[in-house]
Protein backbone atom coordinates (compact mmCIF):
# COMPACT_ATOMS: atom_id res chain seq x y z
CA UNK A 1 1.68 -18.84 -39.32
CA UNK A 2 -0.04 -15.53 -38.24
CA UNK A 3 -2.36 -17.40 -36.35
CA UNK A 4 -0.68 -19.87 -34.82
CA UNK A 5 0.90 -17.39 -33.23
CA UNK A 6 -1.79 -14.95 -32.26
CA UNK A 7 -2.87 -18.11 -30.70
CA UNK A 8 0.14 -18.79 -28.25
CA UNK A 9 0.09 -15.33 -27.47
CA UNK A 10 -3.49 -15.37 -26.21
CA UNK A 11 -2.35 -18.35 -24.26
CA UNK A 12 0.14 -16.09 -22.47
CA UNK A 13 -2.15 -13.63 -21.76
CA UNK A 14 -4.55 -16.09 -20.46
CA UNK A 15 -1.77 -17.86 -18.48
CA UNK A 16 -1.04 -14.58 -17.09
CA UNK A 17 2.58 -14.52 -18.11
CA UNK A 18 1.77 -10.87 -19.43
CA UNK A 19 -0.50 -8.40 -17.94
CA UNK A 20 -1.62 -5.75 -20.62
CA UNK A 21 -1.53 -2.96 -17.62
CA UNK A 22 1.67 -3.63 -16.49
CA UNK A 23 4.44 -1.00 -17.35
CA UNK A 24 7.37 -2.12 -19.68
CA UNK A 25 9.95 -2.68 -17.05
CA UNK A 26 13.36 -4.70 -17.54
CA UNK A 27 14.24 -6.82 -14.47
CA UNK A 28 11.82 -7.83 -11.49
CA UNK A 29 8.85 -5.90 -10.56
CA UNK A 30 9.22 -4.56 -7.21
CA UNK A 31 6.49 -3.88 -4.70
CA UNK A 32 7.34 -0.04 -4.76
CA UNK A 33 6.77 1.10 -7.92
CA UNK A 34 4.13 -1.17 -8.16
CA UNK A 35 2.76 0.55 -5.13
CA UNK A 36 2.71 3.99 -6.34
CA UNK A 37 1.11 3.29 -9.85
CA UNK A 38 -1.76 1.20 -8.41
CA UNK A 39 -2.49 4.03 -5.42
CA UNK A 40 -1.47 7.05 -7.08
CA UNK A 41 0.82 7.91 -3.75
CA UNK A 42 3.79 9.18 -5.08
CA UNK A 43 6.39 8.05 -2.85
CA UNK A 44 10.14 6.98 -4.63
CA UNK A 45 13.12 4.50 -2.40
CA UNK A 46 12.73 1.63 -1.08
CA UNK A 47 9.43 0.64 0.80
CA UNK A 48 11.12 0.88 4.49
CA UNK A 49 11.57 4.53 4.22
CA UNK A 50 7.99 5.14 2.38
CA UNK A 51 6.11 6.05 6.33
CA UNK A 52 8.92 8.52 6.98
CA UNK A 53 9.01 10.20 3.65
CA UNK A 54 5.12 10.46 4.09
CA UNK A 55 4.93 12.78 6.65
CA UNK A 56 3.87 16.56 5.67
CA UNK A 57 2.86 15.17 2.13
CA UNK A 58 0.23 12.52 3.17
CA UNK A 59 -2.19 11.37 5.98
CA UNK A 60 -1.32 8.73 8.02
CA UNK A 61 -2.52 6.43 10.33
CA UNK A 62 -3.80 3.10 11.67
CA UNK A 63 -6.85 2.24 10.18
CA UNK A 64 -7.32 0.55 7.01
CA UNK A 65 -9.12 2.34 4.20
CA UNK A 66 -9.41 1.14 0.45
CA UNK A 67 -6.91 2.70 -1.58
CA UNK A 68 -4.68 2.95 1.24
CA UNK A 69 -1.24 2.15 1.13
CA UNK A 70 0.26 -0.39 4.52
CA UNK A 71 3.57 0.33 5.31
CA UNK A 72 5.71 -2.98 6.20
CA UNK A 73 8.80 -1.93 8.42
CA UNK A 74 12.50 -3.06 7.45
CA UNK A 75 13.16 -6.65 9.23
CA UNK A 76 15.67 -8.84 8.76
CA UNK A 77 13.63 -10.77 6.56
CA UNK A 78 12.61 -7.63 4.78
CA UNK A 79 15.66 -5.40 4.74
CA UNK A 80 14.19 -2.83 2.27
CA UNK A 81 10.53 -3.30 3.81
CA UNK A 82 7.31 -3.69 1.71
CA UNK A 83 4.55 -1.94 0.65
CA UNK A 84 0.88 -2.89 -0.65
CA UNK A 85 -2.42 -1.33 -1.00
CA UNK A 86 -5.45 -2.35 0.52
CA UNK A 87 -8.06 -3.46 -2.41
CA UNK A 88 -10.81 -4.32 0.14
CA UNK A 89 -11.16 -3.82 4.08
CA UNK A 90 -13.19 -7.27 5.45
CA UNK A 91 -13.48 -6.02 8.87
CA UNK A 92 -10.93 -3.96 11.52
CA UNK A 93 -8.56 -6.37 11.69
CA UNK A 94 -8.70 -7.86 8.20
CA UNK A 95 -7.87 -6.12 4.39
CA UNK A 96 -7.27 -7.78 1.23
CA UNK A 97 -3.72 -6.31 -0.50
CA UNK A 98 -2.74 -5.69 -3.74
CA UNK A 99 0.64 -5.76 -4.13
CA UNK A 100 4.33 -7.39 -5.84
CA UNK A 101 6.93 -9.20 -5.41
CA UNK A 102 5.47 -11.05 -2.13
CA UNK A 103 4.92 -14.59 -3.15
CA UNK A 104 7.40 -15.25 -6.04
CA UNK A 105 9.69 -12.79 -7.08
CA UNK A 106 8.41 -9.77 -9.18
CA UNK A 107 5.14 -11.78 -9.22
CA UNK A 108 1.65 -9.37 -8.80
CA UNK A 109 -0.89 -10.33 -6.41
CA UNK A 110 -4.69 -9.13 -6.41
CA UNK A 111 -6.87 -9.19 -3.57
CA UNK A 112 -5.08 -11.53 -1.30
CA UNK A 113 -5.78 -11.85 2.82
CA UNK A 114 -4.05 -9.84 5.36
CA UNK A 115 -4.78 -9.93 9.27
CA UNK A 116 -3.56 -7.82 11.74
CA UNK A 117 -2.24 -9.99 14.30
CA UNK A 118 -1.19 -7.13 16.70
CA UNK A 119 -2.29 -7.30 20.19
CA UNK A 120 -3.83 -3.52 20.17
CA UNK A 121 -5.33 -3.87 17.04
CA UNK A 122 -3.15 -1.12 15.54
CA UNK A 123 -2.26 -3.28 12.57
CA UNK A 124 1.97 -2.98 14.05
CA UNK A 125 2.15 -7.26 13.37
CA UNK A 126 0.24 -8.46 10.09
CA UNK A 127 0.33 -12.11 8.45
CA UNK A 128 -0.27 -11.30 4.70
CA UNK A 129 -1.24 -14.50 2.45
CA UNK A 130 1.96 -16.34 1.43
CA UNK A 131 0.35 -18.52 -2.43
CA UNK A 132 3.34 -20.94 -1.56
CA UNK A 133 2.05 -23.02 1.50
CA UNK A 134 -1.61 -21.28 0.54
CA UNK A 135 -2.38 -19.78 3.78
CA UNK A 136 -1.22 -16.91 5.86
CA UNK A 137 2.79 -16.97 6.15
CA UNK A 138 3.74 -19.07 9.14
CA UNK A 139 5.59 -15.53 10.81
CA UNK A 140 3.97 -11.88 11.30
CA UNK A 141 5.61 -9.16 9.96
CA UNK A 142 5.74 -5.60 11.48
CA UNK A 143 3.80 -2.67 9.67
CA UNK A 144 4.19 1.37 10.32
CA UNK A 145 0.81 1.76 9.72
CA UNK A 146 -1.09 3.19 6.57
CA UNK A 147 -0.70 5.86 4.12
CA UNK A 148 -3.47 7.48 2.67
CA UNK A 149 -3.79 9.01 -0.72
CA UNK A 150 -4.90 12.22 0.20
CA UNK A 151 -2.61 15.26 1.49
CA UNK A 152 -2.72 16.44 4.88
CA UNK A 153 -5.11 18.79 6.15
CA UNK A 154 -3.34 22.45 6.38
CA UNK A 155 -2.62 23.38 10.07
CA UNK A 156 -5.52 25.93 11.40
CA UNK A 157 -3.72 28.19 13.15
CA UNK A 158 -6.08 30.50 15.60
CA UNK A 159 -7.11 34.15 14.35
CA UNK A 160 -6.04 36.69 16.57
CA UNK A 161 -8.63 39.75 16.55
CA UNK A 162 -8.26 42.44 19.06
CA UNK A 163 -11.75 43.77 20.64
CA UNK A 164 -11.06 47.61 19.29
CA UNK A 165 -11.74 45.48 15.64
CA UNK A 166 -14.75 44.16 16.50
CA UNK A 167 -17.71 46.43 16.28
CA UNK A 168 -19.58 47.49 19.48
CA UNK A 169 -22.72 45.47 18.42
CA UNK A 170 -20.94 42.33 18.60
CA UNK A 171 -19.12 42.52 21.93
């Protein structure tokens, strides 16, 4: 009996119906908590306020770095936004994501295509792979841009030294 089923259970696993990383969570896994444990970018709400909260705690910007986190806006579509980190940067205008609840509801995708469709290459309009129809989703969806896992540099503020301070060989 014991190994019948340690057998179906290493059919799960193998099936992927359980991932051995993923936290114990009741309900559906959501794209921002998923989000934060994967990029260490702690961030908390829903994924449309994630580029606002950013700001003072982490760099930002528009160009795609591993590790990174891309910031989908709200839409209609996406009411509470989305958010997925780039696994793999292909070229300028292309990244592979790692993110949830994209595809199928609370589902976990690895490594999957995303191309900025934007038409200054700002990565503002992105088609993300969509596993249903197995190609990039039919619309674009608008992105803030990306966060990055490191903390902003501190301001430099300019020193102020009055000439009587510095000594006579120096001036």
């Amino acid at each position: 009996m014991q190994g019948l089923f340690r057998a179906a259970f290493a059919l799960i696993v193998a099936l992927g119906l359980v991932t051995a990383n993923a936290p114990a969570m009741a309900g559906t896994l959501q794209c921002a908590p998923y989000a934060r444990q994967i990029s260490g970018i702690q961030l908390f709400g829903r994924a449309a306020d994630w580029w606002n909260q950013a700001s003072g705690h982490y760099d930002r910007g528009h160009e795609p770095r591993v590790g990174a986190v891309l910031a989908f806006a709200s839409s209609r579509s996406m009411p509470a936004g989305h958010v997925a980190m780039v696994s793999r940067v292909v070229s300028d205008r292309e990244v592979r994501l790692t993110h949830a609840n994209w595809s199928y509801r609370g589902g976990i995708e690895h490594d999957v295509r995303a191309v900025d469709v934007s038409p200054n290459n700002d990565w503002s309009d992105v088609k993300v792979w969509y596993a249903p129809i197995g190609d990039l989703g039919q619309r674009s969806n608008a992105a803030r841009g990306f966060i990055y896992a490191s903390a902003p540099a501190p301001e430099q503020k300019p020193v102020q030294i009055a000439m009587a301070q510095v000594p006579a060989t120096f001036r």
